[in-house]
PDB file of N, CA and C in Angstrom:
ATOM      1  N   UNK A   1      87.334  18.023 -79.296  1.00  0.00           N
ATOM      2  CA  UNK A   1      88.343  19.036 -79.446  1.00  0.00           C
ATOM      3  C   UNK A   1      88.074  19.894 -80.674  1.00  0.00           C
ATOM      4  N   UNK A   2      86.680  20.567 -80.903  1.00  0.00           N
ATOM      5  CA  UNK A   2      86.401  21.437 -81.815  1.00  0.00           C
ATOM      6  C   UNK A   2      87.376  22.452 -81.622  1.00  0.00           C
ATOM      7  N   UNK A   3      88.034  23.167 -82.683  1.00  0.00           N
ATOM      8  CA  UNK A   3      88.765  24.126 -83.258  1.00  0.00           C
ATOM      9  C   UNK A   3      88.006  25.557 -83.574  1.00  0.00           C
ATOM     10  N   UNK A   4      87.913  26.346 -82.608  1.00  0.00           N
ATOM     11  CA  UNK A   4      86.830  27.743 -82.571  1.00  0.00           C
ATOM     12  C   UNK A   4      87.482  28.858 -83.211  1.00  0.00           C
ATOM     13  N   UNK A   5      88.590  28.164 -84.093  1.00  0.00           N
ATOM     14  CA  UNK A   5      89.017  29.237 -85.498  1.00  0.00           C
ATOM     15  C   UNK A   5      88.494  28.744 -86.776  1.00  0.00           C
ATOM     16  N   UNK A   6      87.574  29.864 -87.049  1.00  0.00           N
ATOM     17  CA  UNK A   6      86.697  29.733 -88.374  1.00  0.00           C
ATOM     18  C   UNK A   6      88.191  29.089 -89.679  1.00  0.00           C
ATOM     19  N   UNK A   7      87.095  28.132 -90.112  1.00  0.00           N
ATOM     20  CA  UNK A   7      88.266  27.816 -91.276  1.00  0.00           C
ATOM     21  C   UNK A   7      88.657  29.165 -92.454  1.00  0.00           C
ATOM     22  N   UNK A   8      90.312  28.903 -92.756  1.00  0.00           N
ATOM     23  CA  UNK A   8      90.140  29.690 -93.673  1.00  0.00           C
ATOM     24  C   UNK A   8      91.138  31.323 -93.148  1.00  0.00           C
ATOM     25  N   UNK A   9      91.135  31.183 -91.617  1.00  0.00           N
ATOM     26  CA  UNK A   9      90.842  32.438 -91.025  1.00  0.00           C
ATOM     27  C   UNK A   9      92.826  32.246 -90.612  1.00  0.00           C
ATOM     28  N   UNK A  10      93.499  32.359 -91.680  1.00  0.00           N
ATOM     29  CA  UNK A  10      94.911  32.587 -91.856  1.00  0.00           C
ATOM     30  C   UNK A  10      95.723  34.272 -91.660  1.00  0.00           C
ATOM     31  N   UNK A  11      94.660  34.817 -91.756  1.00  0.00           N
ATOM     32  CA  UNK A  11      95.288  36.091 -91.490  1.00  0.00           C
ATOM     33  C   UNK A  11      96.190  36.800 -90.401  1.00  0.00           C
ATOM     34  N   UNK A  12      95.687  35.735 -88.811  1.00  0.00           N
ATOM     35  CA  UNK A  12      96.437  36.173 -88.131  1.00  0.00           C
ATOM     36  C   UNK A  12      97.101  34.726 -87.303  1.00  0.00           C
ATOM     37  N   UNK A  13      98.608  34.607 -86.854  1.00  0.00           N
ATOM     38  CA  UNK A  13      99.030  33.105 -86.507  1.00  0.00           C
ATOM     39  C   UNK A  13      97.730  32.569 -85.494  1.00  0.00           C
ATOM     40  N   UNK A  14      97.875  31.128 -86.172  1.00  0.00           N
ATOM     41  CA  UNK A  14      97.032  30.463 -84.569  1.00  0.00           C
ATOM     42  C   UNK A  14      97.373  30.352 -83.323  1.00  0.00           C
ATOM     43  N   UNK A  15      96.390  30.491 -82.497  1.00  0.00           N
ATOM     44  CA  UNK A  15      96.809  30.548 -81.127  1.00  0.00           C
ATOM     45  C   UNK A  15      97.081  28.878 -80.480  1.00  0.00           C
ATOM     46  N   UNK A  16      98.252  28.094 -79.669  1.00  0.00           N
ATOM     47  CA  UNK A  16      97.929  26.665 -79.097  1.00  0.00           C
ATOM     48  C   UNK A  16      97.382  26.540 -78.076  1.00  0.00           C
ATOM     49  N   UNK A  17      96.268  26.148 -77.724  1.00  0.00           N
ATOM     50  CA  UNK A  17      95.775  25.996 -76.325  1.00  0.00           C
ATOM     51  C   UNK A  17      95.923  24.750 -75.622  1.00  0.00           C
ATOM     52  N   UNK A  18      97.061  24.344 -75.712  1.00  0.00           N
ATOM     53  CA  UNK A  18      97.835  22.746 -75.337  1.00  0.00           C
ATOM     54  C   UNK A  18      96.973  21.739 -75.620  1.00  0.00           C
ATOM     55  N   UNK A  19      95.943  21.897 -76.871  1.00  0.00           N
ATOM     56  CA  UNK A  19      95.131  20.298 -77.227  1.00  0.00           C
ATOM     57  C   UNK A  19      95.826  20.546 -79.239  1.00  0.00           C
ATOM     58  N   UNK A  20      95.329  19.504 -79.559  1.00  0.00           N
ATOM     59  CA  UNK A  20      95.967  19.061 -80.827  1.00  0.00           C
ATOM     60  C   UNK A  20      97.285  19.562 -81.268  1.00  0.00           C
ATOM     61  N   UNK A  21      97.568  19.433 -80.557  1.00  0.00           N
ATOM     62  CA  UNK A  21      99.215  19.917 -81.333  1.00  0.00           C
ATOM     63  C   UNK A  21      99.125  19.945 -83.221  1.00  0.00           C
ATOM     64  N   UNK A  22      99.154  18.417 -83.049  1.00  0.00           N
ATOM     65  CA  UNK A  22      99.208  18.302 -84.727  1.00  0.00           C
ATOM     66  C   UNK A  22      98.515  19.317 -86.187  1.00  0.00           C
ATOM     67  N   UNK A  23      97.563  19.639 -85.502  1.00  0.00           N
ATOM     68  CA  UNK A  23      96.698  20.143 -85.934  1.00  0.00           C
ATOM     69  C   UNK A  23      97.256  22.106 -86.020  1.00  0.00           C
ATOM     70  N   UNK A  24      97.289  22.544 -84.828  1.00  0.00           N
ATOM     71  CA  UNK A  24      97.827  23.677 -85.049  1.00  0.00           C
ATOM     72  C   UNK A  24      99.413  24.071 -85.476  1.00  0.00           C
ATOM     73  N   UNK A  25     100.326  22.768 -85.716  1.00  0.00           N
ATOM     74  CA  UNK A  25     101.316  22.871 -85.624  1.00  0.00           C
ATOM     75  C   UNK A  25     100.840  23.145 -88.020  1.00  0.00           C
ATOM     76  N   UNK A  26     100.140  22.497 -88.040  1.00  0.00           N
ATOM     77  CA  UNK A  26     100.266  22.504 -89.571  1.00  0.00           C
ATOM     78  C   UNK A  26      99.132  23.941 -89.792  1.00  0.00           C
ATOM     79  N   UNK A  27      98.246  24.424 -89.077  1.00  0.00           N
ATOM     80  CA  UNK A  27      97.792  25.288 -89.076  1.00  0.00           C
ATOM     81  C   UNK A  27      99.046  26.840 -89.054  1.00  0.00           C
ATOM     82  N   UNK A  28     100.193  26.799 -88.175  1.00  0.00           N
ATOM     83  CA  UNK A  28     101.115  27.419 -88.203  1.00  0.00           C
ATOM     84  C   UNK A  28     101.903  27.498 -88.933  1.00  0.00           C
ATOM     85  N   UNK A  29     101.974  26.526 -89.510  1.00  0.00           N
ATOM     86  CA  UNK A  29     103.019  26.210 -90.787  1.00  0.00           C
ATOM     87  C   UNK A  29     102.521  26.836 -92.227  1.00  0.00           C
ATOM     88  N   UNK A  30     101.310  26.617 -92.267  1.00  0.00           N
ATOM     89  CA  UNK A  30     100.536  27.556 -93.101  1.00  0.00           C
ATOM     90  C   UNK A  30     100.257  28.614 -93.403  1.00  0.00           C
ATOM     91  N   UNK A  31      99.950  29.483 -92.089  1.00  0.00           N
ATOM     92  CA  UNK A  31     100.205  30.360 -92.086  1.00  0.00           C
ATOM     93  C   UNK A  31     101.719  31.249 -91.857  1.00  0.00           C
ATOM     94  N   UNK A  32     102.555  30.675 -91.445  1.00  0.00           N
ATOM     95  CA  UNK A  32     104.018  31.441 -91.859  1.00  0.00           C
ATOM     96  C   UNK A  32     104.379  31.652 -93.691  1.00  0.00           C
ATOM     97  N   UNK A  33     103.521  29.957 -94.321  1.00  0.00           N
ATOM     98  CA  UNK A  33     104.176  29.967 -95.384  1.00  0.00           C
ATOM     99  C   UNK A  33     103.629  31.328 -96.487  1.00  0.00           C
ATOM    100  N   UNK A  34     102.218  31.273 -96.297  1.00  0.00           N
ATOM    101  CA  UNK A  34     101.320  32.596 -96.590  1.00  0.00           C
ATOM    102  C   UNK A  34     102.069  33.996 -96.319  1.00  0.00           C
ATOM    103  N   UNK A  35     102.552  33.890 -94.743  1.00  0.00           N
ATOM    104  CA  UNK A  35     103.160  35.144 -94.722  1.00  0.00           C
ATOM    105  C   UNK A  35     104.310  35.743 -95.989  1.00  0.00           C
ATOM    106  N   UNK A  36     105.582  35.045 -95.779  1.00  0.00           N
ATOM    107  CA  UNK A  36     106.203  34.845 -97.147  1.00  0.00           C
ATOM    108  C   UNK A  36     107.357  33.192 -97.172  1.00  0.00           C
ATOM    109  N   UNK A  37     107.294  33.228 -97.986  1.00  0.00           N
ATOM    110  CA  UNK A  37     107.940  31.596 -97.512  1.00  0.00           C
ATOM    111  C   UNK A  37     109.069  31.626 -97.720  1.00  0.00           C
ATOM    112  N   UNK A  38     110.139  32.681 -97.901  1.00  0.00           N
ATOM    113  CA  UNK A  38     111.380  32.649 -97.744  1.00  0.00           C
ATOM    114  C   UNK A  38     111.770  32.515 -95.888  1.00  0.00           C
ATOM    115  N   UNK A  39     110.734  33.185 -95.183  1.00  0.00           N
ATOM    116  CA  UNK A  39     110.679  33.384 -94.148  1.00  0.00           C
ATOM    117  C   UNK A  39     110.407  31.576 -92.877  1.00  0.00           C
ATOM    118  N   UNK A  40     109.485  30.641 -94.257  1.00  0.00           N
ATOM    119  CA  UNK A  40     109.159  29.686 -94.203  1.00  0.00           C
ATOM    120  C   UNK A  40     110.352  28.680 -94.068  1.00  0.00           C
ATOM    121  N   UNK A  41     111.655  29.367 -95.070  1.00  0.00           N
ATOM    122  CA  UNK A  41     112.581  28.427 -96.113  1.00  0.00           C
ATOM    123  C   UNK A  41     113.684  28.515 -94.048  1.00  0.00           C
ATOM    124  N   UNK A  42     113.859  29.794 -93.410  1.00  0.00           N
ATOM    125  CA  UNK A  42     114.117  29.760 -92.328  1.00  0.00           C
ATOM    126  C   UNK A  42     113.975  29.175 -91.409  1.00  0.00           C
ATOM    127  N   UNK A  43     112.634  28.993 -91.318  1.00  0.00           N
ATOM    128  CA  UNK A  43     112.373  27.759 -90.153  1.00  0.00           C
ATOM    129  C   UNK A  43     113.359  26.800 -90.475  1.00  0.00           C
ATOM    130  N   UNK A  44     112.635  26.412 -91.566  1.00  0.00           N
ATOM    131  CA  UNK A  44     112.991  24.608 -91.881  1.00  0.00           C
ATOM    132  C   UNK A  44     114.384  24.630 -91.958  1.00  0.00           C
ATOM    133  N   UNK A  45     115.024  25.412 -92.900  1.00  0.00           N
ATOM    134  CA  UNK A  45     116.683  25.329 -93.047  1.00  0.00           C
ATOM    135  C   UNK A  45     117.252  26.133 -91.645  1.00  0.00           C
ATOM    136  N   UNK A  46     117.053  26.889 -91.155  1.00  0.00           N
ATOM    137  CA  UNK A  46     118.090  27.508 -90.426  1.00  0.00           C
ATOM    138  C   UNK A  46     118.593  28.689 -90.402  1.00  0.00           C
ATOM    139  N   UNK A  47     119.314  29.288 -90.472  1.00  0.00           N
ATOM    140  CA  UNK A  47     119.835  30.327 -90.468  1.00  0.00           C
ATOM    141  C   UNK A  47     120.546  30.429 -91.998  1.00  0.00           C
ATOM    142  N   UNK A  48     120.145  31.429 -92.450  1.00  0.00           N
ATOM    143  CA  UNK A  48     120.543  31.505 -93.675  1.00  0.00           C
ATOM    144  C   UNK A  48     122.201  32.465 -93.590  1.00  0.00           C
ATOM    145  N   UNK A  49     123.015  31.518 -94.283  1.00  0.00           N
ATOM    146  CA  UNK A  49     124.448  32.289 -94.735  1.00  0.00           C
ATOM    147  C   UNK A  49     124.423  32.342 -96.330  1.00  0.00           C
ATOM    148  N   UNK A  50     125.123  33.815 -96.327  1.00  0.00           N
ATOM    149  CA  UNK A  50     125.731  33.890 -97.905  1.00  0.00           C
ATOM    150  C   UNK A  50     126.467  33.242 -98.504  1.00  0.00           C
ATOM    151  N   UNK A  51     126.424  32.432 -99.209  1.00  0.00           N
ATOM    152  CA  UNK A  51     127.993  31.562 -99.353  1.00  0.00           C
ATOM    153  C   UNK A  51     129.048  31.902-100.704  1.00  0.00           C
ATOM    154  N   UNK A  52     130.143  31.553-101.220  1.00  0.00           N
ATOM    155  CA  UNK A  52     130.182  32.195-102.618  1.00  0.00           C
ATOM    156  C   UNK A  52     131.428  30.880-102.775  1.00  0.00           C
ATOM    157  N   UNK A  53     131.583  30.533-104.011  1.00  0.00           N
ATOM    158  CA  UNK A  53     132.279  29.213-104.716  1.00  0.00           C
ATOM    159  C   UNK A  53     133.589  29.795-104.860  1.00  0.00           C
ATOM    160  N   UNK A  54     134.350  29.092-103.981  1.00  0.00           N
ATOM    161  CA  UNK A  54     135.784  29.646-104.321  1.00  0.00           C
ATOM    162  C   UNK A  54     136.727  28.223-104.669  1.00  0.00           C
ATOM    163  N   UNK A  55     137.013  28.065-106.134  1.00  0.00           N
ATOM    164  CA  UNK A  55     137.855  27.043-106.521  1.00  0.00           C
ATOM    165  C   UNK A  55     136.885  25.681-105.877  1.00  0.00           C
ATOM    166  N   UNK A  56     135.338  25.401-106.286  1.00  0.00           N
ATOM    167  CA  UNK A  56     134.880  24.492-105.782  1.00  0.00           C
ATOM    168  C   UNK A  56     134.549  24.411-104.897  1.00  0.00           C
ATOM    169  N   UNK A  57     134.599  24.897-103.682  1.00  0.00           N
ATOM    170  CA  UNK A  57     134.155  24.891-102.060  1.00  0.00           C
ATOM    171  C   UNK A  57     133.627  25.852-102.037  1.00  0.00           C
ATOM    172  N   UNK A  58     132.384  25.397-101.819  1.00  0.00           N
ATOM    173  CA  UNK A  58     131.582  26.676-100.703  1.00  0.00           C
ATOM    174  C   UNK A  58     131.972  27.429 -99.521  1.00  0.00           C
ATOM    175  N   UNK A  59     132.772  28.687 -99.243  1.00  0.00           N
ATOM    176  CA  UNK A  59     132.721  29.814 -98.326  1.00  0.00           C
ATOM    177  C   UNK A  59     131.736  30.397 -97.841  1.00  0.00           C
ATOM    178  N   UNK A  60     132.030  30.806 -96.662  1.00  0.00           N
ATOM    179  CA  UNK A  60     130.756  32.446 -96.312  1.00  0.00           C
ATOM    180  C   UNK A  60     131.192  33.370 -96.946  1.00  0.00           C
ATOM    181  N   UNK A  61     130.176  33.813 -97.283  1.00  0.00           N
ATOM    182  CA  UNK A  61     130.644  35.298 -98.129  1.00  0.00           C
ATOM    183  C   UNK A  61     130.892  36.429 -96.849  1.00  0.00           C
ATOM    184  N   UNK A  62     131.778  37.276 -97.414  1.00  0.00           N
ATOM    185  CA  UNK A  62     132.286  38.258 -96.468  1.00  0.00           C
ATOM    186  C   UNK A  62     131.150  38.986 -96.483  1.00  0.00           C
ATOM    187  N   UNK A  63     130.572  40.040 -95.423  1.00  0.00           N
ATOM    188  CA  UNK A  63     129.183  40.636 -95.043  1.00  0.00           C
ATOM    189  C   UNK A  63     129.502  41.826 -96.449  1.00  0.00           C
ATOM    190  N   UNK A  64     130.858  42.294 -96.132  1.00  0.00           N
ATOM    191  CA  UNK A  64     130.805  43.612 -97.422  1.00  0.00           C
ATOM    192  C   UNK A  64     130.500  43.048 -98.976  1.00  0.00           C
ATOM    193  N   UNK A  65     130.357  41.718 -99.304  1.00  0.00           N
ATOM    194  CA  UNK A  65     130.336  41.289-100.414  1.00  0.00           C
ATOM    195  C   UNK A  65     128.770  40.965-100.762  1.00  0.00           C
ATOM    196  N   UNK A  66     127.819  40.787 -99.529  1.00  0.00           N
ATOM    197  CA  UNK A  66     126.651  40.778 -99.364  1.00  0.00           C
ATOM    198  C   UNK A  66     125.436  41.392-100.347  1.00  0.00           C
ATOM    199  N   UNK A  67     124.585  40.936-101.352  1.00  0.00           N
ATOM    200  CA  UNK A  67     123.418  41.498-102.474  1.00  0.00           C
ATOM    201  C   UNK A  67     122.695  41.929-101.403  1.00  0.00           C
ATOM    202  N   UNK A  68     121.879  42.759-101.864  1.00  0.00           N
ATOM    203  CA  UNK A  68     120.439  43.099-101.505  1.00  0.00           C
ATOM    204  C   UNK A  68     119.949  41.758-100.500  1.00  0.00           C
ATOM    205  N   UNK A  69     119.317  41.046-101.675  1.00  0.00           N
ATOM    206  CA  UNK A  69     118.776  39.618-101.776  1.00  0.00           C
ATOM    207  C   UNK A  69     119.227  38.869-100.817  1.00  0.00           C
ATOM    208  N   UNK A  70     120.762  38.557-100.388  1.00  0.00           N
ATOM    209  CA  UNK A  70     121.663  37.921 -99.192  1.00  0.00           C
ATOM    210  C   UNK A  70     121.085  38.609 -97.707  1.00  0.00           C
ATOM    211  N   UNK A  71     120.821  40.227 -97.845  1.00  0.00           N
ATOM    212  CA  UNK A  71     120.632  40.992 -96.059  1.00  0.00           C
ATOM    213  C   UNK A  71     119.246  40.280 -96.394  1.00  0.00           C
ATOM    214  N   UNK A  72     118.529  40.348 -97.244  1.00  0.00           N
ATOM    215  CA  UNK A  72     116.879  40.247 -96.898  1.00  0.00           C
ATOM    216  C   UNK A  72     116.595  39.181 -96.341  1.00  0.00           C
ATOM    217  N   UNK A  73     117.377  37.974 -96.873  1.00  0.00           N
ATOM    218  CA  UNK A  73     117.101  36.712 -96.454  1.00  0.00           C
ATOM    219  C   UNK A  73     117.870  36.140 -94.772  1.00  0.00           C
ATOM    220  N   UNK A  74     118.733  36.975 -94.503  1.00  0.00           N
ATOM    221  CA  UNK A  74     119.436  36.956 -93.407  1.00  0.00           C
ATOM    222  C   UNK A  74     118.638  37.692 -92.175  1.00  0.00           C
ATOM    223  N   UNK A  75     118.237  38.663 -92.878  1.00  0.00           N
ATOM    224  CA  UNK A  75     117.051  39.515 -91.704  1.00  0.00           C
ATOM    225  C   UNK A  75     115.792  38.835 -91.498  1.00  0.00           C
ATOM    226  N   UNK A  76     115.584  37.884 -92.309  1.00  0.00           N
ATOM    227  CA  UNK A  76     114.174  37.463 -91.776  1.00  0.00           C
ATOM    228  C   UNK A  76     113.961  36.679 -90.583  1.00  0.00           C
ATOM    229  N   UNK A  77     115.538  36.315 -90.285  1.00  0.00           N
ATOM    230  CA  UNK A  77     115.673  35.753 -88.983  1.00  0.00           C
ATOM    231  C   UNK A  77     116.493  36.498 -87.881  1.00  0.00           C
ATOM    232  N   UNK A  78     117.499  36.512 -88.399  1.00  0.00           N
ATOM    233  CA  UNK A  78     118.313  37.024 -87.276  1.00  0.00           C
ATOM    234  C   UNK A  78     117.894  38.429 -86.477  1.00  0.00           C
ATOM    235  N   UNK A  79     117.565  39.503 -87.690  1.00  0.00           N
ATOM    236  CA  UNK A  79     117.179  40.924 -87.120  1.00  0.00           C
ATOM    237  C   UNK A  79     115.802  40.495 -85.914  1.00  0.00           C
ATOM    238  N   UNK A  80     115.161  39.586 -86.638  1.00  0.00           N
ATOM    239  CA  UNK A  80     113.671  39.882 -85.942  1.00  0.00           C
ATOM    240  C   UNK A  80     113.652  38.747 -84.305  1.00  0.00           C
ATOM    241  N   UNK A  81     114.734  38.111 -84.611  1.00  0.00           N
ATOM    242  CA  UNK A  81     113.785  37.174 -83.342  1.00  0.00           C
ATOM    243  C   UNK A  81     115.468  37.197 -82.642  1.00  0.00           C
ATOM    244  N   UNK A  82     116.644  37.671 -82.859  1.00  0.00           N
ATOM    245  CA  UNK A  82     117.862  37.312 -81.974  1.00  0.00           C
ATOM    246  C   UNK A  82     118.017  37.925 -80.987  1.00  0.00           C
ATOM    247  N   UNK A  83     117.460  39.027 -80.458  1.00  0.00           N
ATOM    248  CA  UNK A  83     117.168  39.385 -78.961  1.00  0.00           C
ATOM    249  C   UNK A  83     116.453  38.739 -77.905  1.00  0.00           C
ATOM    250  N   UNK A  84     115.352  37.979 -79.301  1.00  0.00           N
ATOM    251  CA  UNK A  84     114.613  36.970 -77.921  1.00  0.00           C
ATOM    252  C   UNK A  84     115.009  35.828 -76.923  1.00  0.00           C
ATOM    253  N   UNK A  85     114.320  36.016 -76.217  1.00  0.00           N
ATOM    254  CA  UNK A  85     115.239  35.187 -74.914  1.00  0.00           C
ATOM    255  C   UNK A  85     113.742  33.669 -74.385  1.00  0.00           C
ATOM    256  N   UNK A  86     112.682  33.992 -75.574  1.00  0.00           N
ATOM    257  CA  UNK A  86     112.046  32.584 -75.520  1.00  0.00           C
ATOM    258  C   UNK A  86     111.172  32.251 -76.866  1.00  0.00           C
ATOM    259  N   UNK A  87     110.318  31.792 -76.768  1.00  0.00           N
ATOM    260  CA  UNK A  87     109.543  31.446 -78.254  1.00  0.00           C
ATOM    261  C   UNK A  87     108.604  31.868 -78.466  1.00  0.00           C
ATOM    262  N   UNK A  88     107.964  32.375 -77.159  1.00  0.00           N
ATOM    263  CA  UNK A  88     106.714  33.519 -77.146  1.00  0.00           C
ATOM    264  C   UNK A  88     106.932  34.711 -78.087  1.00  0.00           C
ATOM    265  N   UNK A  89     108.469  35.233 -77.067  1.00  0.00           N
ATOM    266  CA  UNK A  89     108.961  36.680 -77.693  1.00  0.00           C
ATOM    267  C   UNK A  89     109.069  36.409 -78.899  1.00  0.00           C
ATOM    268  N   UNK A  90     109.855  35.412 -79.629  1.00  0.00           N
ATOM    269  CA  UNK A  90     110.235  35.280 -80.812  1.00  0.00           C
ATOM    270  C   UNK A  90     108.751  35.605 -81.692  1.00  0.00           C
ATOM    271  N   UNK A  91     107.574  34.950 -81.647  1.00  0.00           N
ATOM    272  CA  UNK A  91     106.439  35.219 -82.144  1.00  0.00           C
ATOM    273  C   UNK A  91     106.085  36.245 -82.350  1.00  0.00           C
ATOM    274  N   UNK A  92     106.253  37.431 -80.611  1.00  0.00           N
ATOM    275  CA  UNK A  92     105.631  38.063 -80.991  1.00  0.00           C
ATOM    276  C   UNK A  92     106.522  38.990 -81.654  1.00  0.00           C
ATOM    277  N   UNK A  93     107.800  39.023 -81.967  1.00  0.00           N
ATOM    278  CA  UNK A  93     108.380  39.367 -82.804  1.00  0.00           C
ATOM    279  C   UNK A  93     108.103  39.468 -84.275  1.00  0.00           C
ATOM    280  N   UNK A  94     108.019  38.332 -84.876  1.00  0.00           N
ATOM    281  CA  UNK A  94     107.778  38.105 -85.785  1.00  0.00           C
ATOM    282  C   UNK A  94     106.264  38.852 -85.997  1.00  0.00           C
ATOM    283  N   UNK A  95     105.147  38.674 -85.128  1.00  0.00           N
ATOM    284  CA  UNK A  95     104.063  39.266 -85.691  1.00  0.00           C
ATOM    285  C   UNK A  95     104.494  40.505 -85.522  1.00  0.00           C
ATOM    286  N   UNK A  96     104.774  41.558 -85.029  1.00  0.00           N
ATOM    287  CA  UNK A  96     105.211  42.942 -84.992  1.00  0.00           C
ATOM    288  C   UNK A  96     105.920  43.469 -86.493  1.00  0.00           C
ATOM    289  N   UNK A  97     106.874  42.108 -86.795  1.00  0.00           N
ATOM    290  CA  UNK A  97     107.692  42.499 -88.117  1.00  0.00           C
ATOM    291  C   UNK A  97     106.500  42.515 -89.427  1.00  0.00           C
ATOM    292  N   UNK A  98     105.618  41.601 -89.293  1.00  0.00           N
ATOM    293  CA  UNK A  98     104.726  41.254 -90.376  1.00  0.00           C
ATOM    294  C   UNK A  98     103.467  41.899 -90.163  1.00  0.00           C
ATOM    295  N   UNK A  99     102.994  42.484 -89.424  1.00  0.00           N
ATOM    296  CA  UNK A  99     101.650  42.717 -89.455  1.00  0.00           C
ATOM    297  C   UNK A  99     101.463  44.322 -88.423  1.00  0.00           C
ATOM    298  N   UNK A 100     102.478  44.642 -88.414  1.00  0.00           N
ATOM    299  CA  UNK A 100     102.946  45.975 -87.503  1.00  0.00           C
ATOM    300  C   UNK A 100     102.494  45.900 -86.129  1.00  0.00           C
ATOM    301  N   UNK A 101     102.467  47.202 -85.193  1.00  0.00           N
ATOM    302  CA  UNK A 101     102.032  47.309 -83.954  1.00  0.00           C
ATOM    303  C   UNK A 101     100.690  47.674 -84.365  1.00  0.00           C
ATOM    304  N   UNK A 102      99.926  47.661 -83.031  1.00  0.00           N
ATOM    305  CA  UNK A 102      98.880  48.214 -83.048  1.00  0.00           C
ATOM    306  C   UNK A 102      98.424  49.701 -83.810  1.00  0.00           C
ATOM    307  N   UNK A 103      99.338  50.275 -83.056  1.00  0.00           N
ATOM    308  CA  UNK A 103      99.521  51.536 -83.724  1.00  0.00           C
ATOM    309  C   UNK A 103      99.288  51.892 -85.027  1.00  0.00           C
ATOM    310  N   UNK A 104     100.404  51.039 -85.923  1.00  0.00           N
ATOM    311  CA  UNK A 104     100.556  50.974 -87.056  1.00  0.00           C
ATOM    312  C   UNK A 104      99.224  50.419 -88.108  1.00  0.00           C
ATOM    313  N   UNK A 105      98.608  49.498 -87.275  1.00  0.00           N
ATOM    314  CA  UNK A 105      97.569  48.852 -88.044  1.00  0.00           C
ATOM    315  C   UNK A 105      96.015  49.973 -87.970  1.00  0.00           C
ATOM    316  N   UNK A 106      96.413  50.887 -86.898  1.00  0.00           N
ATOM    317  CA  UNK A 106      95.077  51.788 -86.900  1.00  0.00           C
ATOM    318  C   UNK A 106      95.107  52.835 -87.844  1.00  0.00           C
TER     319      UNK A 106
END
């Protein structure tokens, strides 16, 4: 089960061709984290909410109360992949957000 992606060669996600999972699953993981790893911090945690300390308890923050910093981290998921309707789309979502269209890259 040789791997015919040159090592090293992170620039664009790996492709799975249903053998090693393990292997491309940490190959993917790598490369998202490269991409930017707040984007990374998404996977693993979830959906990111604003929250804000009211008398000790954590709230959602109301959207109008929202930093910069709060939409950026909220868009790295929701804007880019919540129309998708599987995990393909979601990808190729995500590569479109990070690495533009074709278009864009010529």
């Amino acid at each position: 089960m040789a791997n015919k992606e040159p090592k090293g060669a992170y620039n664009r996600a790996p492709t799975f061709n249903g053998e090693n999972h393990d292997y491309w699953k940490e190959c993917m993981s790598v490369h998202i984290q490269s991409v930017e790893m707040d984007v990374w911090d998404a996977v693993v945690n979830g959906r990111f909410q604003p929250q804000v300390d009211v008398n000790g308890v954590a709230q959602e923050k109301p959207k109008a109360d929202w930093s910069d910093d709060d939409k950026k981290k909220v868009q790295y998921e929701y804007h880019s992949v919540s129309h998708c309707k599987t995990a393909k789309a979601m990808w190729d979502a995500l590569e479109i957000l990070h690495e533009g269209t074709v278009d864009v890259k010529q």
